[in-house]
PDB file of N, CA and C in Angstrom:
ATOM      1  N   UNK A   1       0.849  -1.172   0.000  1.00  0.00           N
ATOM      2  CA  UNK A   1       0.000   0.000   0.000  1.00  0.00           C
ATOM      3  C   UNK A   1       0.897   1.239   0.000  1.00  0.00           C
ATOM      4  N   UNK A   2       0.111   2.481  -0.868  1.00  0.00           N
ATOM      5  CA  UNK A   2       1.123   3.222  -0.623  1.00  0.00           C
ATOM      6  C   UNK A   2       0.839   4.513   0.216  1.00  0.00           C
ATOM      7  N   UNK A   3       1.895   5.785   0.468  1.00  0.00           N
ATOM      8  CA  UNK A   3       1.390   6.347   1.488  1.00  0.00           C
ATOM      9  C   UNK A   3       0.817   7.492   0.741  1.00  0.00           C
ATOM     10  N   UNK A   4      -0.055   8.124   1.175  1.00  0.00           N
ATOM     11  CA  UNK A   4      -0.592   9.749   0.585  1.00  0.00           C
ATOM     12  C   UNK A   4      -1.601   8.713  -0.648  1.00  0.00           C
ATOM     13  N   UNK A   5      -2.226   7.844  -0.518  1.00  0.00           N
ATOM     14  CA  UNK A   5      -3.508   7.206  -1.366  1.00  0.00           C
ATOM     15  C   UNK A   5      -4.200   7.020  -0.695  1.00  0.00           C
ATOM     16  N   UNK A   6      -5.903   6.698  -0.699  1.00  0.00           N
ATOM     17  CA  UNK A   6      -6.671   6.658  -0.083  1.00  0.00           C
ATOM     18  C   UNK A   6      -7.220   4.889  -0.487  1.00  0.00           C
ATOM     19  N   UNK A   7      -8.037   4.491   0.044  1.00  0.00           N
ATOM     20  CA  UNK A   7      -7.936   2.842  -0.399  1.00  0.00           C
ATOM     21  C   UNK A   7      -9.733   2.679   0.424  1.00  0.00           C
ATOM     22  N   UNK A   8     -10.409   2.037  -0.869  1.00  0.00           N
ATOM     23  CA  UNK A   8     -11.861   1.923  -0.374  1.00  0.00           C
ATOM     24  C   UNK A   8     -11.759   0.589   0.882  1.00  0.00           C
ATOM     25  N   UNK A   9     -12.776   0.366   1.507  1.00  0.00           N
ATOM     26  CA  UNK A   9     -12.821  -1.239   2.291  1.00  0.00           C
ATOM     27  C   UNK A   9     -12.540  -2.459   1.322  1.00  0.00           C
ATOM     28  N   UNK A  10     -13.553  -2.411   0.165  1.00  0.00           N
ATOM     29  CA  UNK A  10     -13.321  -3.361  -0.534  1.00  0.00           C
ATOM     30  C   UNK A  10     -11.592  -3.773  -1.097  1.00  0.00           C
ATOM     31  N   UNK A  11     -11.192  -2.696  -1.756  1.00  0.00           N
ATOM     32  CA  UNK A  11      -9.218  -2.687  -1.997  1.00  0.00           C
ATOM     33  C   UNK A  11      -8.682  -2.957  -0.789  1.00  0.00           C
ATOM     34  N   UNK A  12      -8.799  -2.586   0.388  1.00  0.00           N
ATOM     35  CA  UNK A  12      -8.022  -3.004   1.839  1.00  0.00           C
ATOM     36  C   UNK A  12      -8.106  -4.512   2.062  1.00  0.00           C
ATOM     37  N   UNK A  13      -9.489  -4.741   1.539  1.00  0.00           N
ATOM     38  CA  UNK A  13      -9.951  -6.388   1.964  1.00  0.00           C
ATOM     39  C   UNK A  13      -9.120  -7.242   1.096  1.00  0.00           C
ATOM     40  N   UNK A  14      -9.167  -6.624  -0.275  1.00  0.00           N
ATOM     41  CA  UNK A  14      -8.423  -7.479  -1.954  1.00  0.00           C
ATOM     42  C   UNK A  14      -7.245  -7.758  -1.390  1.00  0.00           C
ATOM     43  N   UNK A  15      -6.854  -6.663  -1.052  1.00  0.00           N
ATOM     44  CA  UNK A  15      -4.926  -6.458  -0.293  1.00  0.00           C
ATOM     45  C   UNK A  15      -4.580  -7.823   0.814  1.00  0.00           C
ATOM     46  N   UNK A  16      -5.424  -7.154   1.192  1.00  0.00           N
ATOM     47  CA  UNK A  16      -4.962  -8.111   2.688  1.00  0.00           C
ATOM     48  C   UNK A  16      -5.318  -9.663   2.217  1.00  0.00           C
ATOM     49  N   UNK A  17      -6.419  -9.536   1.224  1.00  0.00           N
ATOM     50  CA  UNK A  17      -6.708 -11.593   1.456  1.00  0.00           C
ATOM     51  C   UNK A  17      -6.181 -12.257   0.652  1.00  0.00           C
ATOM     52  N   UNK A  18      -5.082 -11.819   0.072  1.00  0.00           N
ATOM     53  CA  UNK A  18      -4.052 -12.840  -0.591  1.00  0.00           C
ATOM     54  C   UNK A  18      -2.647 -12.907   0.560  1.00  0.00           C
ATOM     55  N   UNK A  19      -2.874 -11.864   1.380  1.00  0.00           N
ATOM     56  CA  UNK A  19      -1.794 -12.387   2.788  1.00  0.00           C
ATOM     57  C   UNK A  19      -2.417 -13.409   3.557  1.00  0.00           C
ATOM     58  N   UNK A  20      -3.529 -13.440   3.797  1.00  0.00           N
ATOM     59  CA  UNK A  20      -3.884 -13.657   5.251  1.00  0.00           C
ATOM     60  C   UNK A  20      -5.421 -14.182   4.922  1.00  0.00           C
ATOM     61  N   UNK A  21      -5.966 -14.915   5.296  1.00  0.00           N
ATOM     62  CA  UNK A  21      -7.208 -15.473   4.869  1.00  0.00           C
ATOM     63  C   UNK A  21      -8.065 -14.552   5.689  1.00  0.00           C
ATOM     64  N   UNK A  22      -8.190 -14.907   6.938  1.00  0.00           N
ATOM     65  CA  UNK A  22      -8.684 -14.147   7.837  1.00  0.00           C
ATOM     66  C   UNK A  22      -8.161 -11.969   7.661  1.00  0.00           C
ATOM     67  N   UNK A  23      -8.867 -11.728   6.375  1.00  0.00           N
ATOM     68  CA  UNK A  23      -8.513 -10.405   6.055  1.00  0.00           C
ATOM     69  C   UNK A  23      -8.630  -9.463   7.056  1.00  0.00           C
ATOM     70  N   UNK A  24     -10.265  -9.844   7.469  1.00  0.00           N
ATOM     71  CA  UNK A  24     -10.635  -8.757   8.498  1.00  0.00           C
ATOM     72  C   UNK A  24      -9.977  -8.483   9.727  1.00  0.00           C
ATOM     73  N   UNK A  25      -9.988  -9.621  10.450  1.00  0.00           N
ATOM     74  CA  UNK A  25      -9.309  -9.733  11.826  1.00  0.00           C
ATOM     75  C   UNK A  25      -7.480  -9.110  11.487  1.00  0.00           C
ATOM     76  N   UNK A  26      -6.773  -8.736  10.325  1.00  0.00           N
ATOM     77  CA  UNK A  26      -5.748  -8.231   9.719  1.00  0.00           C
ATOM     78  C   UNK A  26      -5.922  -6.912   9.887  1.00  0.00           C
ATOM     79  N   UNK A  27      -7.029  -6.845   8.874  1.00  0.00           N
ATOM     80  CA  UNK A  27      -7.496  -5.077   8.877  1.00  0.00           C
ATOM     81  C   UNK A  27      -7.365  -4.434  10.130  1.00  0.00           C
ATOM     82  N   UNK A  28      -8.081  -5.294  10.970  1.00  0.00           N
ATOM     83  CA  UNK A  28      -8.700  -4.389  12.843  1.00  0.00           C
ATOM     84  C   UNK A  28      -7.427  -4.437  13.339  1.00  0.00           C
ATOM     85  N   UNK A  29      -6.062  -5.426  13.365  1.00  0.00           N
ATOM     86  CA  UNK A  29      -5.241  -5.374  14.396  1.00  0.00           C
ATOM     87  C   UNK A  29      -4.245  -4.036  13.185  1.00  0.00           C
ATOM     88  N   UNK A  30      -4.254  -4.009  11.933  1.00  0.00           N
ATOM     89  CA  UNK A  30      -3.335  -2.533  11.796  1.00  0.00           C
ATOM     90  C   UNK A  30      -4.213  -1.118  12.159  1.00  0.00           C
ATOM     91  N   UNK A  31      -5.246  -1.180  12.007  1.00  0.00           N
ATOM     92  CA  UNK A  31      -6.087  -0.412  12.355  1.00  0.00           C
ATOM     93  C   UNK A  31      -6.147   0.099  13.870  1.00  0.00           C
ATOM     94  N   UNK A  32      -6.279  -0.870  14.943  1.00  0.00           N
ATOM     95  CA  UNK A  32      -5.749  -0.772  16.435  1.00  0.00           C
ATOM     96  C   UNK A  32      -4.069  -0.512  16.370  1.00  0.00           C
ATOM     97  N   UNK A  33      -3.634  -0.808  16.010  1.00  0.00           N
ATOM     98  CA  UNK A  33      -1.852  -0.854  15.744  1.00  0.00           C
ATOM     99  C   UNK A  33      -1.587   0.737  15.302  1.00  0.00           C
ATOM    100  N   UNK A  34      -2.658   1.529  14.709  1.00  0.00           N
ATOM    101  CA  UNK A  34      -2.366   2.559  14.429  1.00  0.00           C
ATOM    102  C   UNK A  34      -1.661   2.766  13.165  1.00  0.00           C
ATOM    103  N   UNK A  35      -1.474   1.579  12.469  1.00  0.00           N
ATOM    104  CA  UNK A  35      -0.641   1.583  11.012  1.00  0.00           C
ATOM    105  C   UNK A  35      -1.369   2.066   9.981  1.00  0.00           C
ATOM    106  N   UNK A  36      -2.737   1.357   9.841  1.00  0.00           N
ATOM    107  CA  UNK A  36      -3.624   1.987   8.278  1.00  0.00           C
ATOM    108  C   UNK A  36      -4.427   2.751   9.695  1.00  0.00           C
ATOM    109  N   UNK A  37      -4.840   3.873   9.023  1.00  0.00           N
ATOM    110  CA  UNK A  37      -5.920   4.556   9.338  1.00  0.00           C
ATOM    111  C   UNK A  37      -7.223   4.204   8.378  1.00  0.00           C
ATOM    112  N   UNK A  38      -8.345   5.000   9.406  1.00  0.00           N
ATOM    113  CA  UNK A  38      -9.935   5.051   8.804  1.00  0.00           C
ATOM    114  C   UNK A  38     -10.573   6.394   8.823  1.00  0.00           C
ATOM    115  N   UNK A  39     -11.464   6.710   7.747  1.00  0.00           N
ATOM    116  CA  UNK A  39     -12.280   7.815   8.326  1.00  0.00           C
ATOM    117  C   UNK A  39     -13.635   7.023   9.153  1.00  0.00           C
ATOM    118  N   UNK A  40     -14.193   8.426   9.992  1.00  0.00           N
ATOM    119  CA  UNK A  40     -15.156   7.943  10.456  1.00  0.00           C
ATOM    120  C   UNK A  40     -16.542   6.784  10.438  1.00  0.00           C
ATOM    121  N   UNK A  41     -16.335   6.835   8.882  1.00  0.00           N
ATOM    122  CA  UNK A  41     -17.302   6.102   8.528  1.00  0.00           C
ATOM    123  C   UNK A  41     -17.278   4.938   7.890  1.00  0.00           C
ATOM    124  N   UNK A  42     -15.860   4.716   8.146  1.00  0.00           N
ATOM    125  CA  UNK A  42     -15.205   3.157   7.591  1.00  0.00           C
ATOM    126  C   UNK A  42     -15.157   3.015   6.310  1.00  0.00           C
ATOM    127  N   UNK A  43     -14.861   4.133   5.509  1.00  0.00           N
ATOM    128  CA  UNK A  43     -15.276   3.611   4.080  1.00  0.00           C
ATOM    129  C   UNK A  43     -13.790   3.938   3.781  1.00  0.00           C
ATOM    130  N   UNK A  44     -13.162   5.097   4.013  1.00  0.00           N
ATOM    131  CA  UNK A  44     -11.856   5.048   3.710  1.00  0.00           C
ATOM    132  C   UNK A  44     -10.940   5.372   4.203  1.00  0.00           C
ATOM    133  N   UNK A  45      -9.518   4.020   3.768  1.00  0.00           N
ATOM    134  CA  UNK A  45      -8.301   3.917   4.288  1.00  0.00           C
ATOM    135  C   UNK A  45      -6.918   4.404   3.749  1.00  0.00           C
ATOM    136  N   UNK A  46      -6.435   4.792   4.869  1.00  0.00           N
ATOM    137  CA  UNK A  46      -4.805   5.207   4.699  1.00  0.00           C
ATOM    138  C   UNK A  46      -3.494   4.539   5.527  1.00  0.00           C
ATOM    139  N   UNK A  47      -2.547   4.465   4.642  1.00  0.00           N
ATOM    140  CA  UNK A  47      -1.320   4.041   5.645  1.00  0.00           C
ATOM    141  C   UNK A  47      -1.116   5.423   6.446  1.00  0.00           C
ATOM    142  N   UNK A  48      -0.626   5.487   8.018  1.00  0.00           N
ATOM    143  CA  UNK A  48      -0.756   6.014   8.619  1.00  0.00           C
ATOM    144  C   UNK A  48       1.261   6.690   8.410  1.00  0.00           C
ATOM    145  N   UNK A  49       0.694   8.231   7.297  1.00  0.00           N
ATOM    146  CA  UNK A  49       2.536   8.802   7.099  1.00  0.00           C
ATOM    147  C   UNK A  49       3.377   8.809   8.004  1.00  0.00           C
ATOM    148  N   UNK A  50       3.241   8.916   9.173  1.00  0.00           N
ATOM    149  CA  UNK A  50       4.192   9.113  10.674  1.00  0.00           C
ATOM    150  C   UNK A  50       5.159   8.079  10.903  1.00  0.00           C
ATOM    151  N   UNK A  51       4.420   6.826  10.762  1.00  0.00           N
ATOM    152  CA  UNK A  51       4.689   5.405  11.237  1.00  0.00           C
ATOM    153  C   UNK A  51       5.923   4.996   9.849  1.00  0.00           C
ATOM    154  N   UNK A  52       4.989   5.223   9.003  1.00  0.00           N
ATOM    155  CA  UNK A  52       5.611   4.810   7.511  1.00  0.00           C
ATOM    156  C   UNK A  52       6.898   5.355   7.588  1.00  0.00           C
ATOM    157  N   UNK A  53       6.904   6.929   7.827  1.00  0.00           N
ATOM    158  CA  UNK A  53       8.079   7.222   7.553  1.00  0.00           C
ATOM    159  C   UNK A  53       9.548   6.715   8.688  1.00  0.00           C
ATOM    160  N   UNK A  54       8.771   6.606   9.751  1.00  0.00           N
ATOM    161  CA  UNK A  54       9.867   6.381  10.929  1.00  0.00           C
ATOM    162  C   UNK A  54      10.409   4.899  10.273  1.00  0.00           C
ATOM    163  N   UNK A  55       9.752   3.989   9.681  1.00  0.00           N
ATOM    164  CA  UNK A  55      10.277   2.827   9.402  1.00  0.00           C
ATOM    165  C   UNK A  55      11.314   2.836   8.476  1.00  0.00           C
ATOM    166  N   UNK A  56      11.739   3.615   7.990  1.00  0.00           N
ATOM    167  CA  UNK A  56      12.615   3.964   6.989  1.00  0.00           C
ATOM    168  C   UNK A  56      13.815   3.979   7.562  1.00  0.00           C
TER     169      UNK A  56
END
C-alpha cells in the first residue's frame, strides 16, 4: 500500500486476502496498531505517514 492514497474497504480487503485469509481480523489489528488509518465512517483507508516514515 502506498502512502498519501486513499484505499476503499473493498481494496483493503483485496490487499490483505491474498496475505492472510482471515482479512478482516488483519485489517482491525493494523487499524488498532495505528498503522492503516480510517475515516469515520469506515469507508476510507490510509497508511498512517508518521509510522511509515519512521520505518525507513
Amino acid at each position: 500500500m502506498y502512502i498519501n492514497k486513499s484505499y476503499s474497504e473493498k481494496e483493503v480487503n483485496e490487499r490483505l486476502s491474498s496475505i492472510y485469509a482471515d482479512f478482516a481480523i488483519l485489517r482491525r489489528y493494523l487499524v488498532n496498531s495505528h498503522l492503516l488509518e480510517r475515516s469515520n465512517d469506515c469507508r476510507e483507508y490510509w497508511v498512517n505517514e508518521e509510522l511509515a516514515k519512521n520505518k525507513k
